[in-house]
C-alpha atoms as a PDB file:
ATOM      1  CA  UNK A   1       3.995  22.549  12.487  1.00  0.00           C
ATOM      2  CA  UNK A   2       5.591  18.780  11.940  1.00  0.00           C
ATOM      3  CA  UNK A   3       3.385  16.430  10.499  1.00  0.00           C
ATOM      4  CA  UNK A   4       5.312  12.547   8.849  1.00  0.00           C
ATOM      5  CA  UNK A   5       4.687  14.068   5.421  1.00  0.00           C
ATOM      6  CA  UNK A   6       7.103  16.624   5.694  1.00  0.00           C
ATOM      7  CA  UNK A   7       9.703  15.624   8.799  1.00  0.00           C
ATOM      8  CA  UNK A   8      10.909  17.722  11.603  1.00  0.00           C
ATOM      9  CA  UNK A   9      11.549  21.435  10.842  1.00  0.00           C
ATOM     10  CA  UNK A  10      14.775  21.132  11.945  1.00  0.00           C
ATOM     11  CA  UNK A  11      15.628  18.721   9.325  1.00  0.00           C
ATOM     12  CA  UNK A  12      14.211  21.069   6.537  1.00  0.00           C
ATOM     13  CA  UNK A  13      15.176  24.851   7.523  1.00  0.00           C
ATOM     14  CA  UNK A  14      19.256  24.817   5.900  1.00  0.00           C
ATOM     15  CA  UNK A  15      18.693  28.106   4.623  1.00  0.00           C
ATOM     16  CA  UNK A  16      19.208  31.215   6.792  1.00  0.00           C
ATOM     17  CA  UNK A  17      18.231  34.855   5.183  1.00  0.00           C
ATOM     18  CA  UNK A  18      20.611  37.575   5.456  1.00  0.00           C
ATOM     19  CA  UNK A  19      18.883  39.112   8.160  1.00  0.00           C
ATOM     20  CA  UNK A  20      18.954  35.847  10.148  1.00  0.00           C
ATOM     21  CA  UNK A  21      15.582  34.363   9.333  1.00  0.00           C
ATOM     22  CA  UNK A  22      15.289  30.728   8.311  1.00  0.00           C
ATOM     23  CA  UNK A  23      12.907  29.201   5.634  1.00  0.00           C
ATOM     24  CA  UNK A  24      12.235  25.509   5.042  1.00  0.00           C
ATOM     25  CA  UNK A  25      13.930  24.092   1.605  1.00  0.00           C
ATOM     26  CA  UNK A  26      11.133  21.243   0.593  1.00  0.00           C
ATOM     27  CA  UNK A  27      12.967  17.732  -0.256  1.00  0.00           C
ATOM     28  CA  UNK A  28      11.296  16.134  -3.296  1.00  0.00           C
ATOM     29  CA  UNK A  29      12.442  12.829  -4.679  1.00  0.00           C
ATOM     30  CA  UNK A  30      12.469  11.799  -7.613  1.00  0.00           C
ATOM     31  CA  UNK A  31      10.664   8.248  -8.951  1.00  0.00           C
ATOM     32  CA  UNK A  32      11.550   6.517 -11.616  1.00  0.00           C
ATOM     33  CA  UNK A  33       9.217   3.922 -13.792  1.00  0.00           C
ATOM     34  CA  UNK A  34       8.533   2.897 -17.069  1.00  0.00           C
ATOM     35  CA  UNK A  35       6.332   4.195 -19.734  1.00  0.00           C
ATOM     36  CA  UNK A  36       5.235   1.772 -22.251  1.00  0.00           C
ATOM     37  CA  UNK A  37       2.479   1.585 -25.098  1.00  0.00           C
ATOM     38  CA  UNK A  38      -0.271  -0.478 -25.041  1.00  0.00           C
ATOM     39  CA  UNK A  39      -3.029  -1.224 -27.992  1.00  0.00           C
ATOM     40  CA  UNK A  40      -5.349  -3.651 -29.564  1.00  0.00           C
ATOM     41  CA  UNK A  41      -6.181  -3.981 -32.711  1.00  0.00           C
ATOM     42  CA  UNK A  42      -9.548  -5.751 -34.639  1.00  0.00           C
ATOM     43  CA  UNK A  43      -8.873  -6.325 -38.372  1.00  0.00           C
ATOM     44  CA  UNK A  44     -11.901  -6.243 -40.962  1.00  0.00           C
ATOM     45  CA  UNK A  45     -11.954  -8.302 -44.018  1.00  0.00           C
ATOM     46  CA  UNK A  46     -15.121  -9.892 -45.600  1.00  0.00           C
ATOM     47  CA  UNK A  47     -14.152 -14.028 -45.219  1.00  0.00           C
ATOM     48  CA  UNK A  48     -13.293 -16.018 -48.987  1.00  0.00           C
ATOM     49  CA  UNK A  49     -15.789 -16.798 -51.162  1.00  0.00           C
ATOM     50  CA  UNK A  50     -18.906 -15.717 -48.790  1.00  0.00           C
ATOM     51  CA  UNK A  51     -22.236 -13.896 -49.705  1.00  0.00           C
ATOM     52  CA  UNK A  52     -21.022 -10.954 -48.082  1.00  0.00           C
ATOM     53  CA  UNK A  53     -20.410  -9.237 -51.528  1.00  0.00           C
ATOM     54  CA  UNK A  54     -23.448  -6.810 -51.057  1.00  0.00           C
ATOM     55  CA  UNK A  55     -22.868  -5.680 -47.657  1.00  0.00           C
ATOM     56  CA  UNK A  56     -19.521  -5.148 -48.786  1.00  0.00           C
ATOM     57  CA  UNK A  57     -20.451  -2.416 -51.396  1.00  0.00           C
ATOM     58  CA  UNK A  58     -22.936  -1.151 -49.018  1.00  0.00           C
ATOM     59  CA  UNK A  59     -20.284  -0.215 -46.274  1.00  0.00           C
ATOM     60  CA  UNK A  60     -18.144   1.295 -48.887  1.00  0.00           C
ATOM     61  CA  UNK A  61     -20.892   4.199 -49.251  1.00  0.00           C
ATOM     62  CA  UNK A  62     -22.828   4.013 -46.089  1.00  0.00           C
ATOM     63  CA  UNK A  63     -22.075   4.623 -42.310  1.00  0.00           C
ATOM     64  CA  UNK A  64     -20.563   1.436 -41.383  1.00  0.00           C
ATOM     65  CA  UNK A  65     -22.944   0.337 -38.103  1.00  0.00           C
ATOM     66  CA  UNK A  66     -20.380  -2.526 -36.800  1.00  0.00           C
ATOM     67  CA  UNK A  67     -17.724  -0.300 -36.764  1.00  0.00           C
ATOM     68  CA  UNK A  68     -19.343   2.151 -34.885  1.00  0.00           C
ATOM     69  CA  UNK A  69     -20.264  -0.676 -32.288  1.00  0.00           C
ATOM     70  CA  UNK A  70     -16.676  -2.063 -32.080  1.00  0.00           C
ATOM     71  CA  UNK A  71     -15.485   1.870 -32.011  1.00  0.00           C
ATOM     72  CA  UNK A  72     -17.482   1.680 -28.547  1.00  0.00           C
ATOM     73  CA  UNK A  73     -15.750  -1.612 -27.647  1.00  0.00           C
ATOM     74  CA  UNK A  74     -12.680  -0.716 -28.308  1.00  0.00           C
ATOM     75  CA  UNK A  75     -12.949   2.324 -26.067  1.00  0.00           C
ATOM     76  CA  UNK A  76     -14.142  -0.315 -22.892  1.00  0.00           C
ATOM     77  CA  UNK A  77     -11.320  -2.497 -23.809  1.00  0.00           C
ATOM     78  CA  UNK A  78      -8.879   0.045 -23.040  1.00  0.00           C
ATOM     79  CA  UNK A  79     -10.065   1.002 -19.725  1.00  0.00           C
ATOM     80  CA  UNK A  80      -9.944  -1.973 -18.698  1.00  0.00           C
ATOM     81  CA  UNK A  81      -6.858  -3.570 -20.230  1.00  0.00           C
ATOM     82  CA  UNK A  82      -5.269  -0.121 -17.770  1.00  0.00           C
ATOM     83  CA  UNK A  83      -7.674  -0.927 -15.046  1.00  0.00           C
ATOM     84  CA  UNK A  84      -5.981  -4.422 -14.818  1.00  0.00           C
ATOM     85  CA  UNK A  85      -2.241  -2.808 -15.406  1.00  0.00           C
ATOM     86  CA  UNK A  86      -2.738  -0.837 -12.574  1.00  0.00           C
ATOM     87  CA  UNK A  87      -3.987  -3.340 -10.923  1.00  0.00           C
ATOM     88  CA  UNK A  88      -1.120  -4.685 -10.676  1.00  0.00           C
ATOM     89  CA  UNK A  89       0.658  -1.676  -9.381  1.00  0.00           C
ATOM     90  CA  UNK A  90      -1.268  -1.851  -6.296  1.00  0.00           C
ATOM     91  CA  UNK A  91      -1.196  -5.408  -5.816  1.00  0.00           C
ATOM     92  CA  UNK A  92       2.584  -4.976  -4.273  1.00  0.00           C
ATOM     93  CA  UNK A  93       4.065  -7.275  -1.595  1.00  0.00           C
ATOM     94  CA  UNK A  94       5.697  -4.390   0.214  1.00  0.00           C
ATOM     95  CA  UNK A  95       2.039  -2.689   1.057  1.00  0.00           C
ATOM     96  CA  UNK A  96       0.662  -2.741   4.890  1.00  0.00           C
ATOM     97  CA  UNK A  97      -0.755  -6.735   4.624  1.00  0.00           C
ATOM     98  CA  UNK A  98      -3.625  -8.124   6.696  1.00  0.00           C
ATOM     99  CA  UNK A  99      -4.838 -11.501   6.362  1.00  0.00           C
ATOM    100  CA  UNK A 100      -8.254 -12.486   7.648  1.00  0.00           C
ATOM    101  CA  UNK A 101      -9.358 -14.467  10.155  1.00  0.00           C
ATOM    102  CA  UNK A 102      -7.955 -18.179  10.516  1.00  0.00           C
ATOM    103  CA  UNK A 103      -9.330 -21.151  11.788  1.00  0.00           C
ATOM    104  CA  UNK A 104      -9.066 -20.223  15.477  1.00  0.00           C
ATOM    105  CA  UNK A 105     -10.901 -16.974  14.662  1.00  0.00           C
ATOM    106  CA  UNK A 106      -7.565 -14.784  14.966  1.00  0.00           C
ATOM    107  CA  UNK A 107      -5.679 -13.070  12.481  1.00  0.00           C
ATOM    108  CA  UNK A 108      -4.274 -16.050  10.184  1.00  0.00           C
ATOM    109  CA  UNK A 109      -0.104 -15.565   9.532  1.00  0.00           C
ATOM    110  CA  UNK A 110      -0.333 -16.347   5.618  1.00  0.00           C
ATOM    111  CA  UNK A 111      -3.040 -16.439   3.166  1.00  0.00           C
ATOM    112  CA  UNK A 112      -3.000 -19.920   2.832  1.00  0.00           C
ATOM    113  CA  UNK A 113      -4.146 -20.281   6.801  1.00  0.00           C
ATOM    114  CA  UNK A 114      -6.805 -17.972   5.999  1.00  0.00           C
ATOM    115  CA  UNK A 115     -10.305 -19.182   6.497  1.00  0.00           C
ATOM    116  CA  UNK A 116     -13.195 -16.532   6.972  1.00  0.00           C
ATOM    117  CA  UNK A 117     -14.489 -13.750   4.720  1.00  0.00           C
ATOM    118  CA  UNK A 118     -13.487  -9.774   5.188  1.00  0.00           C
ATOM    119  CA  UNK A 119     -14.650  -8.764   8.410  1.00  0.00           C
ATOM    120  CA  UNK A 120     -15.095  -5.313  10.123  1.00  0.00           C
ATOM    121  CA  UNK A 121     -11.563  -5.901  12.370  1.00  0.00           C
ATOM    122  CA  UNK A 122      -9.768  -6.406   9.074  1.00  0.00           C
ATOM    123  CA  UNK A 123     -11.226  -2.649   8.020  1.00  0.00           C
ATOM    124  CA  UNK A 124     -10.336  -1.290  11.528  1.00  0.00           C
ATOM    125  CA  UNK A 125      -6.596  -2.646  11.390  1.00  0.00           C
ATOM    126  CA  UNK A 126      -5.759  -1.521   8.149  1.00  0.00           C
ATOM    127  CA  UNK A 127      -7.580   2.339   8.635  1.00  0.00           C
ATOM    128  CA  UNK A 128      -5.773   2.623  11.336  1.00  0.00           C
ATOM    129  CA  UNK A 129      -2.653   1.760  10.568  1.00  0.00           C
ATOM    130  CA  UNK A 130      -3.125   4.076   7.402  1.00  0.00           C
ATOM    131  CA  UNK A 131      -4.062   7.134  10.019  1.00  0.00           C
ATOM    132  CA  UNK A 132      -0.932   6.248  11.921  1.00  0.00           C
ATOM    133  CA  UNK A 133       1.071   6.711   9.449  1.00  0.00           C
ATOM    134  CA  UNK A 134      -0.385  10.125   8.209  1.00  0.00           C
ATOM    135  CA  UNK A 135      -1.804   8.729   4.791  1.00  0.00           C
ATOM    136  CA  UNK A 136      -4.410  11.531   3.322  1.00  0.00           C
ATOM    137  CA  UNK A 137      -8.148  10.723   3.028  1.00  0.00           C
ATOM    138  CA  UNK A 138     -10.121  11.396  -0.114  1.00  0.00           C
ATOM    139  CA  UNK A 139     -13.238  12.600   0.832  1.00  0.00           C
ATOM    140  CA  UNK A 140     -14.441  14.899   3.858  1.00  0.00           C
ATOM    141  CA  UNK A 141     -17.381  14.399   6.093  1.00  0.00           C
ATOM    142  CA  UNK A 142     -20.577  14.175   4.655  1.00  0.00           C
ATOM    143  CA  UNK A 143     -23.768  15.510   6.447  1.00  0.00           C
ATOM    144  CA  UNK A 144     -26.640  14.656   4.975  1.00  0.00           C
ATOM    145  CA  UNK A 145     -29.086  16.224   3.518  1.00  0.00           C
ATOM    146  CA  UNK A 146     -33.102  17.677   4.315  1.00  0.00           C
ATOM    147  CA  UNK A 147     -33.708  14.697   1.769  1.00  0.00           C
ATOM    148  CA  UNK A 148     -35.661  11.604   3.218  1.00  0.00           C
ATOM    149  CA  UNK A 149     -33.567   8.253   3.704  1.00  0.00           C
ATOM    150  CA  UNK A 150     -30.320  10.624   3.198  1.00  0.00           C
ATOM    151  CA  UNK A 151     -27.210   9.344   6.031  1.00  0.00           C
ATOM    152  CA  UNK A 152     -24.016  11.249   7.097  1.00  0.00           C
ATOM    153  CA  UNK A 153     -20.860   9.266   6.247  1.00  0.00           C
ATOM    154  CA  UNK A 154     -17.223  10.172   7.785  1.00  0.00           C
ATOM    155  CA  UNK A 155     -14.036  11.597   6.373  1.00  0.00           C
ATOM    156  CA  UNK A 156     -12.881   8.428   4.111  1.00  0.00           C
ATOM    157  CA  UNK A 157     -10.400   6.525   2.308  1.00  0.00           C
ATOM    158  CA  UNK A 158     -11.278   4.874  -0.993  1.00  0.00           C
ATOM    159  CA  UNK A 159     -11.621   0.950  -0.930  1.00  0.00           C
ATOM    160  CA  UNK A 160     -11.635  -1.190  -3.860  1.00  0.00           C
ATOM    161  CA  UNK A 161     -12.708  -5.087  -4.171  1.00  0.00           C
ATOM    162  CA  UNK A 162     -14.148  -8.123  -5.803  1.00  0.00           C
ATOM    163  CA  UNK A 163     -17.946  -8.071  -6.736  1.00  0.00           C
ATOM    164  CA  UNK A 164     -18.081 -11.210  -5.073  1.00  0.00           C
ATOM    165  CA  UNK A 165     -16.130  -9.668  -1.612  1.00  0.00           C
ATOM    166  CA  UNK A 166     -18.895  -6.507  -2.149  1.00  0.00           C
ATOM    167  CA  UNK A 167     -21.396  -8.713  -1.045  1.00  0.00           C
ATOM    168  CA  UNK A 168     -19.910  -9.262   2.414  1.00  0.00           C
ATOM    169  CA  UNK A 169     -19.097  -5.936   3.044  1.00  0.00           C
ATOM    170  CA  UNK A 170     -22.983  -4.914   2.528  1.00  0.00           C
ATOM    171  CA  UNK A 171     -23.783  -7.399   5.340  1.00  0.00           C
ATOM    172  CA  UNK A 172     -20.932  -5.884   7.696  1.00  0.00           C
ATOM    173  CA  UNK A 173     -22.644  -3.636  10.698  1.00  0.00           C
ATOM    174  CA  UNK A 174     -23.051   0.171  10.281  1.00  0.00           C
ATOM    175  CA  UNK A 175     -22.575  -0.109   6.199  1.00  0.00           C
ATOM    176  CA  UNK A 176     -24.231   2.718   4.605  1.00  0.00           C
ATOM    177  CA  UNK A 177     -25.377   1.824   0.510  1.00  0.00           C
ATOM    178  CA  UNK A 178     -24.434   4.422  -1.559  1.00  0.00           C
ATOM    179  CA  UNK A 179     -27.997   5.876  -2.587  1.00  0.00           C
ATOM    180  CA  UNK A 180     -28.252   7.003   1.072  1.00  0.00           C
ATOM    181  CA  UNK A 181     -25.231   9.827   0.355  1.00  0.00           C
ATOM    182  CA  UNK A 182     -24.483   9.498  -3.211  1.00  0.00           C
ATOM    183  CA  UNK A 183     -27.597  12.563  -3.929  1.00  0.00           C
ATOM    184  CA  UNK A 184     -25.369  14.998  -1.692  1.00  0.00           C
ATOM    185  CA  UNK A 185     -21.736  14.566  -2.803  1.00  0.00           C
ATOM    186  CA  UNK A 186     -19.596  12.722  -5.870  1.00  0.00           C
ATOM    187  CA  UNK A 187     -18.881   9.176  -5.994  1.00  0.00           C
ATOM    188  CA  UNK A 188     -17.111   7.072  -7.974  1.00  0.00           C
ATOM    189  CA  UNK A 189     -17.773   4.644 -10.876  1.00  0.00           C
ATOM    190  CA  UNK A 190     -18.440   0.977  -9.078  1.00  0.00           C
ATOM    191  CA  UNK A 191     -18.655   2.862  -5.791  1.00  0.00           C
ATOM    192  CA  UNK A 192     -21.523   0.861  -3.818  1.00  0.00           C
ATOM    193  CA  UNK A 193     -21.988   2.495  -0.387  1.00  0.00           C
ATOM    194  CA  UNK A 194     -19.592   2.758   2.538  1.00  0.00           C
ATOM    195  CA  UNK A 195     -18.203   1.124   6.023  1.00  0.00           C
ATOM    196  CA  UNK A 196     -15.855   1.401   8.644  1.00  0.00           C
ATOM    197  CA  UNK A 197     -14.069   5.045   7.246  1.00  0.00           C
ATOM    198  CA  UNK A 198     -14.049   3.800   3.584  1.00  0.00           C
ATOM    199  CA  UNK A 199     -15.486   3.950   0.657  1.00  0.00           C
ATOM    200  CA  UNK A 200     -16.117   1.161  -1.535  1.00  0.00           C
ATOM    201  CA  UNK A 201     -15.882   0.421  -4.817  1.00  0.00           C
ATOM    202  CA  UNK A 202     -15.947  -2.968  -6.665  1.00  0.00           C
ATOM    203  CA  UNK A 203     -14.735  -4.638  -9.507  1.00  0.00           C
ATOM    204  CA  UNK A 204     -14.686  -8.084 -11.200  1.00  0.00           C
ATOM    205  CA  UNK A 205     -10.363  -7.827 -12.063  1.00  0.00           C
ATOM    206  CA  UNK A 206      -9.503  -7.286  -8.169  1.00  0.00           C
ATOM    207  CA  UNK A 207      -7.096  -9.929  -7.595  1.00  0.00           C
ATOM    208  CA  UNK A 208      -7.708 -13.116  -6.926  1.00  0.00           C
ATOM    209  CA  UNK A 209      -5.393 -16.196  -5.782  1.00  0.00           C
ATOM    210  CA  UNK A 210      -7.064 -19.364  -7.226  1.00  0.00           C
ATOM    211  CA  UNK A 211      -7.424 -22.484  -4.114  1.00  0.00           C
ATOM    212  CA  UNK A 212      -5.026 -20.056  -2.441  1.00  0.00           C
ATOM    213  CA  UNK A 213      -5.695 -21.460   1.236  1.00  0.00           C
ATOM    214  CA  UNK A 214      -5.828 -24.575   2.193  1.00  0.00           C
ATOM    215  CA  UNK A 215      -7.354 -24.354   5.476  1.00  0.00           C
ATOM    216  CA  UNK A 216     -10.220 -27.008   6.113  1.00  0.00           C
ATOM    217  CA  UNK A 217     -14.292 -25.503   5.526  1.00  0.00           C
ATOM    218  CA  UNK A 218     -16.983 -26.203   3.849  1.00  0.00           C
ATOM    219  CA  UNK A 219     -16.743 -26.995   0.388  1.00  0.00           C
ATOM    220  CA  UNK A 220     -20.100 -25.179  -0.546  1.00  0.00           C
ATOM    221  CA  UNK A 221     -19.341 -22.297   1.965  1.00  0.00           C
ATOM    222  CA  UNK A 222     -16.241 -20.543   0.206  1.00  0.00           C
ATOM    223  CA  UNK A 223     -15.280 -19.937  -3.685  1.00  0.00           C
ATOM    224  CA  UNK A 224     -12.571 -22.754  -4.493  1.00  0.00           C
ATOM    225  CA  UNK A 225     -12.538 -26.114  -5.984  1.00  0.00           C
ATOM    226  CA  UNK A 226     -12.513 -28.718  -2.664  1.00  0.00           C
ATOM    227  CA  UNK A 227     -12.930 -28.680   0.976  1.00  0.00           C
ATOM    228  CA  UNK A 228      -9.396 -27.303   1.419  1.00  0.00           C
ATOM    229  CA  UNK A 229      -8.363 -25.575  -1.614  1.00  0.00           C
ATOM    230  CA  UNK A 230     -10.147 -21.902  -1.411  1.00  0.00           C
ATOM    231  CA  UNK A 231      -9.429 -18.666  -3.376  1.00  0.00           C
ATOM    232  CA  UNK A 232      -7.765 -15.603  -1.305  1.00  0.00           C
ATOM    233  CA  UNK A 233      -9.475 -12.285  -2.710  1.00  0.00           C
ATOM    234  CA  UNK A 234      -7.105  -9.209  -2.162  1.00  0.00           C
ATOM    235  CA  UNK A 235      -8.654  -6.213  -0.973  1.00  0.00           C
ATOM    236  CA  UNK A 236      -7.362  -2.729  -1.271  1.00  0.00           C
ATOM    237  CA  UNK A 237      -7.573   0.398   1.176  1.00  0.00           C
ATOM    238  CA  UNK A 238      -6.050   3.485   0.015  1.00  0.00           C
ATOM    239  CA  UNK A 239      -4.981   7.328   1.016  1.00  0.00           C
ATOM    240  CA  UNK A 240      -4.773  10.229  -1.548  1.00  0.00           C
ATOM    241  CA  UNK A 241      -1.264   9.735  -3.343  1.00  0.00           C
ATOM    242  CA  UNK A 242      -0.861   6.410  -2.571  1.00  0.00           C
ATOM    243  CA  UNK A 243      -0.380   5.852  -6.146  1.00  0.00           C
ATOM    244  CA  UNK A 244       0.006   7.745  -9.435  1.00  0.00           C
ATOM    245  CA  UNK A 245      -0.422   6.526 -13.321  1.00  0.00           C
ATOM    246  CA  UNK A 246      -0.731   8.613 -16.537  1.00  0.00           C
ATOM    247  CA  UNK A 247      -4.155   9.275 -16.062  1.00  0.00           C
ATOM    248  CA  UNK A 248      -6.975   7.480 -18.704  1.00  0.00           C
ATOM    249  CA  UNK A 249      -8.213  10.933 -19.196  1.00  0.00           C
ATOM    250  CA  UNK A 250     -12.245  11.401 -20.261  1.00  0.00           C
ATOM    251  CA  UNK A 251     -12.136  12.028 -24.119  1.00  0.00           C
ATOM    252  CA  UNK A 252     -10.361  10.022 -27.234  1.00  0.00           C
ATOM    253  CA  UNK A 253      -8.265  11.374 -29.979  1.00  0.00           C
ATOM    254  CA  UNK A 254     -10.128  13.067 -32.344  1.00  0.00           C
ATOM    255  CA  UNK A 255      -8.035  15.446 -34.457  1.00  0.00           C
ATOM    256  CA  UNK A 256      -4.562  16.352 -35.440  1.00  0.00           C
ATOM    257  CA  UNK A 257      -2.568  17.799 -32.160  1.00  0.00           C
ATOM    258  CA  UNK A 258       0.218  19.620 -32.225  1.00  0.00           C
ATOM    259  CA  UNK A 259       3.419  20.236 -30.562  1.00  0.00           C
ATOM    260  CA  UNK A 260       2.904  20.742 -26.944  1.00  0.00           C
ATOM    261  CA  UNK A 261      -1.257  20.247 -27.171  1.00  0.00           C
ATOM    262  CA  UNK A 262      -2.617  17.819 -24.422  1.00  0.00           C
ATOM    263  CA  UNK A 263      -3.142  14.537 -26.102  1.00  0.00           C
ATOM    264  CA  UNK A 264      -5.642  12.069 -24.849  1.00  0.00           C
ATOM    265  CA  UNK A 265      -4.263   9.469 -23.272  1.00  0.00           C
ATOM    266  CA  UNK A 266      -6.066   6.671 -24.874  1.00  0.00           C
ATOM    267  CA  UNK A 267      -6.022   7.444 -28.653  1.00  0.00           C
ATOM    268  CA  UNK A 268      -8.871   5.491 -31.361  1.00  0.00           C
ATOM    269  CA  UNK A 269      -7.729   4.792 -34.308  1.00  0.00           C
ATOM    270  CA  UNK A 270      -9.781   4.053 -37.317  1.00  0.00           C
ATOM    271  CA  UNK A 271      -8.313   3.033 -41.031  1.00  0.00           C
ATOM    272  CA  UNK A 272     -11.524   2.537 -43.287  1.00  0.00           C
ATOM    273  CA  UNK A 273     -10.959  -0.332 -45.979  1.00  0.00           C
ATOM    274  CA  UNK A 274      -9.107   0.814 -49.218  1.00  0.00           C
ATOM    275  CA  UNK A 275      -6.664   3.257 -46.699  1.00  0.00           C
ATOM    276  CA  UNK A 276      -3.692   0.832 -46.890  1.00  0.00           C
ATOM    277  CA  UNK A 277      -2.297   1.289 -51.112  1.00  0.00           C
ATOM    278  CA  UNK A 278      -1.340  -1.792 -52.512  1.00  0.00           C
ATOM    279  CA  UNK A 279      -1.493  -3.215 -49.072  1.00  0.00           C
ATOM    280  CA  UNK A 280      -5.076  -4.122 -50.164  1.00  0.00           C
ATOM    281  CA  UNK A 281      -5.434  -3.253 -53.545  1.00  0.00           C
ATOM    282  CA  UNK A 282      -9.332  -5.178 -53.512  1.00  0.00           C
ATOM    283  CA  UNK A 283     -10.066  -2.434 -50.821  1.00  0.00           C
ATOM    284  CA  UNK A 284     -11.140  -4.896 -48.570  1.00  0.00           C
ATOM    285  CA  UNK A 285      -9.448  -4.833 -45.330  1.00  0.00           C
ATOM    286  CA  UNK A 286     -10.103  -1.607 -42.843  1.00  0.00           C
ATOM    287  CA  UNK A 287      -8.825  -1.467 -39.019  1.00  0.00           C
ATOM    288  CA  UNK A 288      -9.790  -0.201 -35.627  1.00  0.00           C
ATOM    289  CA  UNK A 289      -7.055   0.330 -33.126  1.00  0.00           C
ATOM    290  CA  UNK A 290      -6.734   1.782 -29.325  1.00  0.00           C
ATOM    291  CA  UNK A 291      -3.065   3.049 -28.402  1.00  0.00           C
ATOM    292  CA  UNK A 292      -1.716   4.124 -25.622  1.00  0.00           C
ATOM    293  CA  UNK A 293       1.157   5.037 -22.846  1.00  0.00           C
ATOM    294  CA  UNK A 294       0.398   3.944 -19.348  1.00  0.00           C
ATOM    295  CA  UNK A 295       3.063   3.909 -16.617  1.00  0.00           C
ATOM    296  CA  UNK A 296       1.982   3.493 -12.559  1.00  0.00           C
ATOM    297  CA  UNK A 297       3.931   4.030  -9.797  1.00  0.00           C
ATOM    298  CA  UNK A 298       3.067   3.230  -5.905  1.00  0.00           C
ATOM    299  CA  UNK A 299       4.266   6.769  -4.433  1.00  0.00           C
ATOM    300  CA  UNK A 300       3.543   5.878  -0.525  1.00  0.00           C
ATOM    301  CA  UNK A 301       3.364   1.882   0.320  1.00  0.00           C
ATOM    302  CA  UNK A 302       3.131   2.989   3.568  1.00  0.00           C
ATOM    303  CA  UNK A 303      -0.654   4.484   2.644  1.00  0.00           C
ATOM    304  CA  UNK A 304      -1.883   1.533   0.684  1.00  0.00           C
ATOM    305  CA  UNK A 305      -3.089  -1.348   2.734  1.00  0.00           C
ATOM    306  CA  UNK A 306      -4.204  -4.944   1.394  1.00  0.00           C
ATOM    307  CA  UNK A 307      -6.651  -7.448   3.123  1.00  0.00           C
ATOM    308  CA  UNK A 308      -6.711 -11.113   1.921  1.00  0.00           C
ATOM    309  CA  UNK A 309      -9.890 -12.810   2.950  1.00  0.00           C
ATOM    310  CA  UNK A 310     -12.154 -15.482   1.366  1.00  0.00           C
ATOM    311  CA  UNK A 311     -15.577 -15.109   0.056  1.00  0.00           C
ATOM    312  CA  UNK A 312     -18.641 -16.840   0.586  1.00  0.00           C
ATOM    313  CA  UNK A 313     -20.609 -18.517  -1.938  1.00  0.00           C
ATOM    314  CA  UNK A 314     -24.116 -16.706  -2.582  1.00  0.00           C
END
C-alpha cells in the first residue's frame, strides 16, 4: 500500500532477508526546537505602615483564603500564557494560506485586499487541500443518537478561531452547534459546534492583525478603527500531527518526584511568609509561582491551513 505519509515502497524496502524477502526500513527524521522555562510569579507583603497588622497574624495561623484564590489564578495563567506560545507556533507563514474574499467577491491576493468575513469556500479550499495532501483527521463519523434534537456530523479536522470569527461561522449553512452531537462523543474545551468537515473551537488569543486591510467598507460593518483600516483575524484548520508541544498535562506538582517519575508539566509553587531566612527576617513576605518547560514544533505545514478573513461587528 503507498499512501504520501510513508512514500513509494520502492523507496523504503533496502533491506533484503537472506532468503530473498524484502521488508520496508521506516525513515524518521529528526526535529529540532527549543525548550525553554516559563513562570510568573505574585509576591505577598502587607504594604508600610497599613492596618493590615491583624490580618497579618491571622494568616500566620489560619488557611490563608487569597492565596488559595490566586493558587487558582495562577494555574489559568499558565494555560494560557502556553495557549498563546503555541499560538504562535501555528501562526507560521509557511502554512497552506487562504485569504478571504476581496472586494470583487474573489479570493483577495494579500490580507490587506481582504474585505469579507470567513465564508464556507474559504472552509472548502483549505479541507481540501488538507485531504490532498493526506493530512489525518481527528475525529471519525458521528451518527447520532436515539436522543431527540441529536445530528450526525462527518469525519473532521479540528478548527480553531476568534470568539468574534465564531459568530460567523454559526450563521454559515449546514453548521451543526455542538449540543446537537456533543451528548454522543468527546469534544473539546471552547469547541462550539461544527461546519464544512471541521470542528470548531474558539478563543479570544487567536491572532489578530490590528487595521490589517485597507480595503474600502463600512466603517460600522467590520472590527477596525476607519472606513479602510480593518483587522485580519487568522483562522486555523488542522490534521492530527500537524503540530506537537510538551503537553500542559491535567494535574500540578504536588510532591517530591524522583529520578525518572513523570513530572507535571506546569509545576505551582507556593513559599508561605517566614520561608525565606534572613531574606525576611519580619516574616512578612510569602510567594506563589507557576514554572514551566514548553517547546512547540509544527511537524507537517503541509496539514495546517490558515484563513485570514474579517469579522463583522455584532
Amino acid at each position: 500500500m503507498t499512501t504520501k505519509r510513508a512514500g513509494s515502497p520502492y523507496d523504503l524496502c533496502n533491506f533484503v532477508f537472506a532468503d530473498g524477502r524484502g521488508c520496508c526500513m521506516p525513515s524518521i527524521p529528526s526535529l529540532n526546537g527549543y525548550c525553554r522555562s516559563h513562570g510568573t510569579v505574585l509576591k505577598s507583603r502587607p504594604p508600610a505602615e497599613s492596618n493590615e497588622d491583624l490580618l497579618q497574624e491571622i494568616d500566620l495561623f489560619n488557611v490563608n483564603s487569597n492565596s488559595a484564590a490566586l493558587m487558582d489564578t495562577l494555574g489559568a495563567n499558565a494555560g494560557e500564557s502556553l495557549n498563546t506560545l503555541m499560538r504562535d507556533i501555528y501562526n507560521g507563514e509557511s502554512v497552506i494560506v487562504r485569504f478571504g474574499n476581496g472586494s470583487a467577491g474573489t479570493p483577495a491576493a494579500s490580507y490587506s485586499s481582504v474585505a469579507e468575513a470567513i465564508n464556507l469556500n474559504d472552509i472548502r479550499f483549505t479541507v481540501n487541500a488538507l485531504n490532498r495532501n493526506s493530512a489525518m483527521k481527528f475525529t471519525p463519523a458521528g451518527f447520532g443518537s436515539q436522543n431527540i434534537g441529536t445530528s450526525p456530523i462527518r469525519q473532521s479536522y479540528y478548527g480553531i478561531c476568534h470568539v468574534d470569527v465564531e459568530e460567523e461561522i454559526r450563521a454559515l449553512t449546514g453548521f451543526i452547534p455542538v449540543e446537537q452531537y456533543g451528548g454522543y462523543t468527546e469534544t473539546e474545551p471552547g469547541e462550539f459546534g461544527a461546519v464544512g468537515g471541521v470542528r470548531w473551537c474558539s478563543t479570544e488569543i487567536a491572532p489578530i492583525i490590528s487595521d490589517g486591510s485597507t480595503e474600502s467598507a463600512v466603517a460600522t460593518t467590520y472590527h477596525g478603527t476607519s472606513s479602510i483600516l480593518h483587522d485580519v483575524y487568522s483562522t486555523f484548520i488542522y490534521g492530527r500531527e500537524a503540530v506537537g508541544s510538551i503537553g500542559l498535562g491535567e494535574n500540578h506538582a504536588k510532591e517530591i518526584y524522583m529520578m525518572y517519575d513523570r513530572v507535571p508539566t506546569v509545576e505551582l509553587i507556593y513559599h508561605k511568609p517566614g520561608s525565606s531566612g534572613i531574606a525576611d527576617p519580619y516574616n512578612e513576605v510569602g510567594s506563589l509561582t507557576w514554572k514551566s518547560w514548553f517547546a512547540g514544533k509544527r511537524l507537517n505545514e503541509n496539514w495546517i491551513g490558515k484563513i485570514q478573513t474579517l469579522s463583522k461587528k455584532y
